[in-house]
N, C-alpha and C. Protein backbone atom coordinates (compact mmCIF):
# COMPACT_ATOMS: atom_id res chain seq x y z
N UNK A 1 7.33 -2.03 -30.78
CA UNK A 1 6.37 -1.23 -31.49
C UNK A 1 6.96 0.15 -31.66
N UNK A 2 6.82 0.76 -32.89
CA UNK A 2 7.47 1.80 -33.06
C UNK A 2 6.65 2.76 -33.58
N UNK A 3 6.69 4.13 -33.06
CA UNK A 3 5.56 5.72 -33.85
C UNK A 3 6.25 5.75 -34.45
N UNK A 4 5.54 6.64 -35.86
CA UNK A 4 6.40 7.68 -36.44
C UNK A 4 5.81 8.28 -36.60
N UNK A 5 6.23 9.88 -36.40
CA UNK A 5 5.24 10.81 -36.46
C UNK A 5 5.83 11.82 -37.56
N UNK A 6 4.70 12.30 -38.43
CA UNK A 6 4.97 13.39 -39.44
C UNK A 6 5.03 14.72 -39.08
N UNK A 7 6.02 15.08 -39.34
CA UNK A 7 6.46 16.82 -39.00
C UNK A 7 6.31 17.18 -40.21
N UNK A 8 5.11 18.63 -39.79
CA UNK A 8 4.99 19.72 -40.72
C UNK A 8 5.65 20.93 -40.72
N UNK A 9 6.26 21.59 -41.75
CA UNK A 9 6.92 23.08 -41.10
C UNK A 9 6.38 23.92 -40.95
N UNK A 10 6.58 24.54 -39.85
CA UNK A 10 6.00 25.69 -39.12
C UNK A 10 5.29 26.75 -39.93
N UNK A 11 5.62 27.06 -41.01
CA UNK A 11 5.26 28.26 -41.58
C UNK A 11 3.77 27.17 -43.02
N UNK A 12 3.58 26.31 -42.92
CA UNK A 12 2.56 25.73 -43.42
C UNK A 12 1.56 25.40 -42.44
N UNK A 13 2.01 25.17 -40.81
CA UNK A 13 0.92 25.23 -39.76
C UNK A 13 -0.02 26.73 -39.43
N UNK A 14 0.93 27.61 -39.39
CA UNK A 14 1.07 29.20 -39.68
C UNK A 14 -0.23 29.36 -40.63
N UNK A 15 0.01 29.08 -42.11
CA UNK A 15 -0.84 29.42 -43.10
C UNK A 15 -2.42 28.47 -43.11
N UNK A 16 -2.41 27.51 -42.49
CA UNK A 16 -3.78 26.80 -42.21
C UNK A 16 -4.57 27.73 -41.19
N UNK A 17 -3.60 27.65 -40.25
CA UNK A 17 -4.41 28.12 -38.92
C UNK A 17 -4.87 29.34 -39.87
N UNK A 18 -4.11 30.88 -40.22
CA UNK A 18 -5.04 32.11 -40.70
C UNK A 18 -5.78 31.64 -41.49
N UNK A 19 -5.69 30.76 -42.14
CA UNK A 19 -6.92 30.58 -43.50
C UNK A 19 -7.98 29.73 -42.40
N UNK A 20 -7.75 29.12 -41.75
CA UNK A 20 -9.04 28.74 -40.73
C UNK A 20 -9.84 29.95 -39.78
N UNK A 21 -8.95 30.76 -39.60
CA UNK A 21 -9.87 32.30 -39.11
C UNK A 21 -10.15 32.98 -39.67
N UNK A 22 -9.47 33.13 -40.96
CA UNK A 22 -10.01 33.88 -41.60
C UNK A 22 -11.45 33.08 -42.26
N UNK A 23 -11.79 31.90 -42.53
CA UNK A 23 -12.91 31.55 -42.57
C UNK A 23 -14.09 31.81 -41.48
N UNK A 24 -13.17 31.71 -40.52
CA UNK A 24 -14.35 31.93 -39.55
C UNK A 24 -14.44 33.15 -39.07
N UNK A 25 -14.13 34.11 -39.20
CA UNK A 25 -14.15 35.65 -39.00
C UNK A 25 -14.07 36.38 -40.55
N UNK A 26 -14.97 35.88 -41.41
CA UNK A 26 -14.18 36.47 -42.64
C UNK A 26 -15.74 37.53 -42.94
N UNK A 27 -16.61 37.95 -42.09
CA UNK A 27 -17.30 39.11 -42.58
C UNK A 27 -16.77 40.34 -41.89
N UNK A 28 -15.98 40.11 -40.28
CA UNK A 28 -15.09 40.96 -39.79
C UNK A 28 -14.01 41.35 -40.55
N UNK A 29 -13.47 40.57 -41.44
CA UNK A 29 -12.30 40.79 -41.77
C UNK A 29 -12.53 42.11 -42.67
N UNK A 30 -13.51 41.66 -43.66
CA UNK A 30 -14.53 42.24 -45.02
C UNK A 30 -15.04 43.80 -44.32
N UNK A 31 -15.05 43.77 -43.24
CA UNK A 31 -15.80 45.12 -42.36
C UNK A 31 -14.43 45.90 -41.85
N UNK A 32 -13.39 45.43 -41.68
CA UNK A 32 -12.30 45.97 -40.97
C UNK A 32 -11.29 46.42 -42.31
N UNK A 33 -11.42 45.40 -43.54
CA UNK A 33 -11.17 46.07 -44.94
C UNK A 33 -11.62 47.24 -45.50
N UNK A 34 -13.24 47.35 -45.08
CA UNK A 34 -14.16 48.31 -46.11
C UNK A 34 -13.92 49.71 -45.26
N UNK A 35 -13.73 50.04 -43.48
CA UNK A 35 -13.87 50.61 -42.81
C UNK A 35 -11.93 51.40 -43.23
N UNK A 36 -10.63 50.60 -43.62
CA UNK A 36 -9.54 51.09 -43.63
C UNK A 36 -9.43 51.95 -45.21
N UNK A 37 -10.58 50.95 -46.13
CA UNK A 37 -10.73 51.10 -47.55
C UNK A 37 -10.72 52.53 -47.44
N UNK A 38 -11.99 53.00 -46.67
CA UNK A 38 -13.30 54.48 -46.73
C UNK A 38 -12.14 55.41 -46.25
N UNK A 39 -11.42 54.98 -44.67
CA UNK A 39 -11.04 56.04 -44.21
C UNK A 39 -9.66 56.68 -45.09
N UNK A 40 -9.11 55.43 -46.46
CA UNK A 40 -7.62 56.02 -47.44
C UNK A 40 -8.62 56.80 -48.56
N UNK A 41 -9.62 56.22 -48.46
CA UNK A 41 -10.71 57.28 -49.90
C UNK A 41 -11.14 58.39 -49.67
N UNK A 42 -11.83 58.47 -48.08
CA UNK A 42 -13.39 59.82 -48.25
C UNK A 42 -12.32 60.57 -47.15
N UNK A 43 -11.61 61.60 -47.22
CA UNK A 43 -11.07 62.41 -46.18
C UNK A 43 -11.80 62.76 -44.92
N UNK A 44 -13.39 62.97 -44.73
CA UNK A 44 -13.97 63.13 -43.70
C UNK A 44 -14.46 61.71 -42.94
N UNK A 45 -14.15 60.47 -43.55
CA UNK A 45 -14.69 59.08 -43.41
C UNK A 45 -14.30 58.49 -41.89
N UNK A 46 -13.31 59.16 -41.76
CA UNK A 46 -12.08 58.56 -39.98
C UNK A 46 -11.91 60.16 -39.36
N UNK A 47 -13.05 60.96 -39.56
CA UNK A 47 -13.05 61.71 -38.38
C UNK A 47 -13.68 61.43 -36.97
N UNK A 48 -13.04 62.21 -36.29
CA UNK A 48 -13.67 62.11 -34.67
C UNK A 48 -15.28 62.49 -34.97
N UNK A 49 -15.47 63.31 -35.34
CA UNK A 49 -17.04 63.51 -35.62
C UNK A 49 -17.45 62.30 -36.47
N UNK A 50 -17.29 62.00 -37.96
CA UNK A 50 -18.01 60.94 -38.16
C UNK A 50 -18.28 59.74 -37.28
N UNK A 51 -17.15 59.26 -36.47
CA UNK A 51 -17.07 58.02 -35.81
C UNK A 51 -17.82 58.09 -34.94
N UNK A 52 -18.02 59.22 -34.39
CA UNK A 52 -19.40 59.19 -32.76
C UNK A 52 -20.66 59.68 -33.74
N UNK A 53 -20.44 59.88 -34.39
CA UNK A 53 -21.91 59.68 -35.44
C UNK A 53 -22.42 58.41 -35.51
N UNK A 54 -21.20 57.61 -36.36
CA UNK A 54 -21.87 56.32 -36.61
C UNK A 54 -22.05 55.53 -35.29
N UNK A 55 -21.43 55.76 -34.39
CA UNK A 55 -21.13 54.67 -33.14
C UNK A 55 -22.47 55.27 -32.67
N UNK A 56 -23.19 56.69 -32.33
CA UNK A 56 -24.64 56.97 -31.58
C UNK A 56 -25.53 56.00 -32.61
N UNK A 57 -25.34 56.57 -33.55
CA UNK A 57 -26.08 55.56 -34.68
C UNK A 57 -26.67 54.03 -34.89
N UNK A 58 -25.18 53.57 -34.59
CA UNK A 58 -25.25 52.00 -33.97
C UNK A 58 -25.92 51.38 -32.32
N UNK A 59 -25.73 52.68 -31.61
CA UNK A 59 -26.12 52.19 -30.55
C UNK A 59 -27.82 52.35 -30.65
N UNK A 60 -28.41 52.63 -31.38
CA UNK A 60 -30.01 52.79 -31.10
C UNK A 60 -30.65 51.64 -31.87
N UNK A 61 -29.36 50.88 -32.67
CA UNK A 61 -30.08 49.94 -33.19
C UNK A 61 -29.65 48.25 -32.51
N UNK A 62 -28.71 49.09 -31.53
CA UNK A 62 -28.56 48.24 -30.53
C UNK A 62 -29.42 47.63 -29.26
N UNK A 63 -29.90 48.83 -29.30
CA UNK A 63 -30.72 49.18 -28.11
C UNK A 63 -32.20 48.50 -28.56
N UNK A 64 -32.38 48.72 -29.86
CA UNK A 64 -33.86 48.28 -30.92
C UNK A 64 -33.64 46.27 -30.37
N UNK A 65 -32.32 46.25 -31.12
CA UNK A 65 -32.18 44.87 -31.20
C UNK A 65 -32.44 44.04 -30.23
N UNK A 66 -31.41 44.90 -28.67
CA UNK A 66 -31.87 43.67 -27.46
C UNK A 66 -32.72 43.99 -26.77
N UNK A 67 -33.84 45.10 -27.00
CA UNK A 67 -35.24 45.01 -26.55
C UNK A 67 -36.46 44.26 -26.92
């Protein structure tokens, strides 16, 4: 009795697997795009001040959420 087994090349296993995370992480991806987008567009967008703005910001609706 004899296997034979099919070999795929590496760089087509490579391109499934990201297109499989990127399906499954693809509103992170879309958020980590829009967030690099803002900070090459709006000059004040990736300051130290905006970012603990938005991050206090986020946390109260954090706080909303798991109460």
């Amino acid at each position: 009795m004899t296997t034979s087994t099919v070999s795929t090349p590496a760089g087509q296993v490579a391109r499934v697997r990201l297109a499989r995370s990127v399906q499954r992480q693809g509103a992170l991806v879309i958020l980590v795009l829009a967030v690099v987008g803002s900070t090459f567009a709006f000059d004040s967008f990736g300051t130290a001040a905006n970012l603990t703005n938005i991050a206090l910001q986020a946390s109260f609706l954090a706080v909303v959420a798991l109460a």
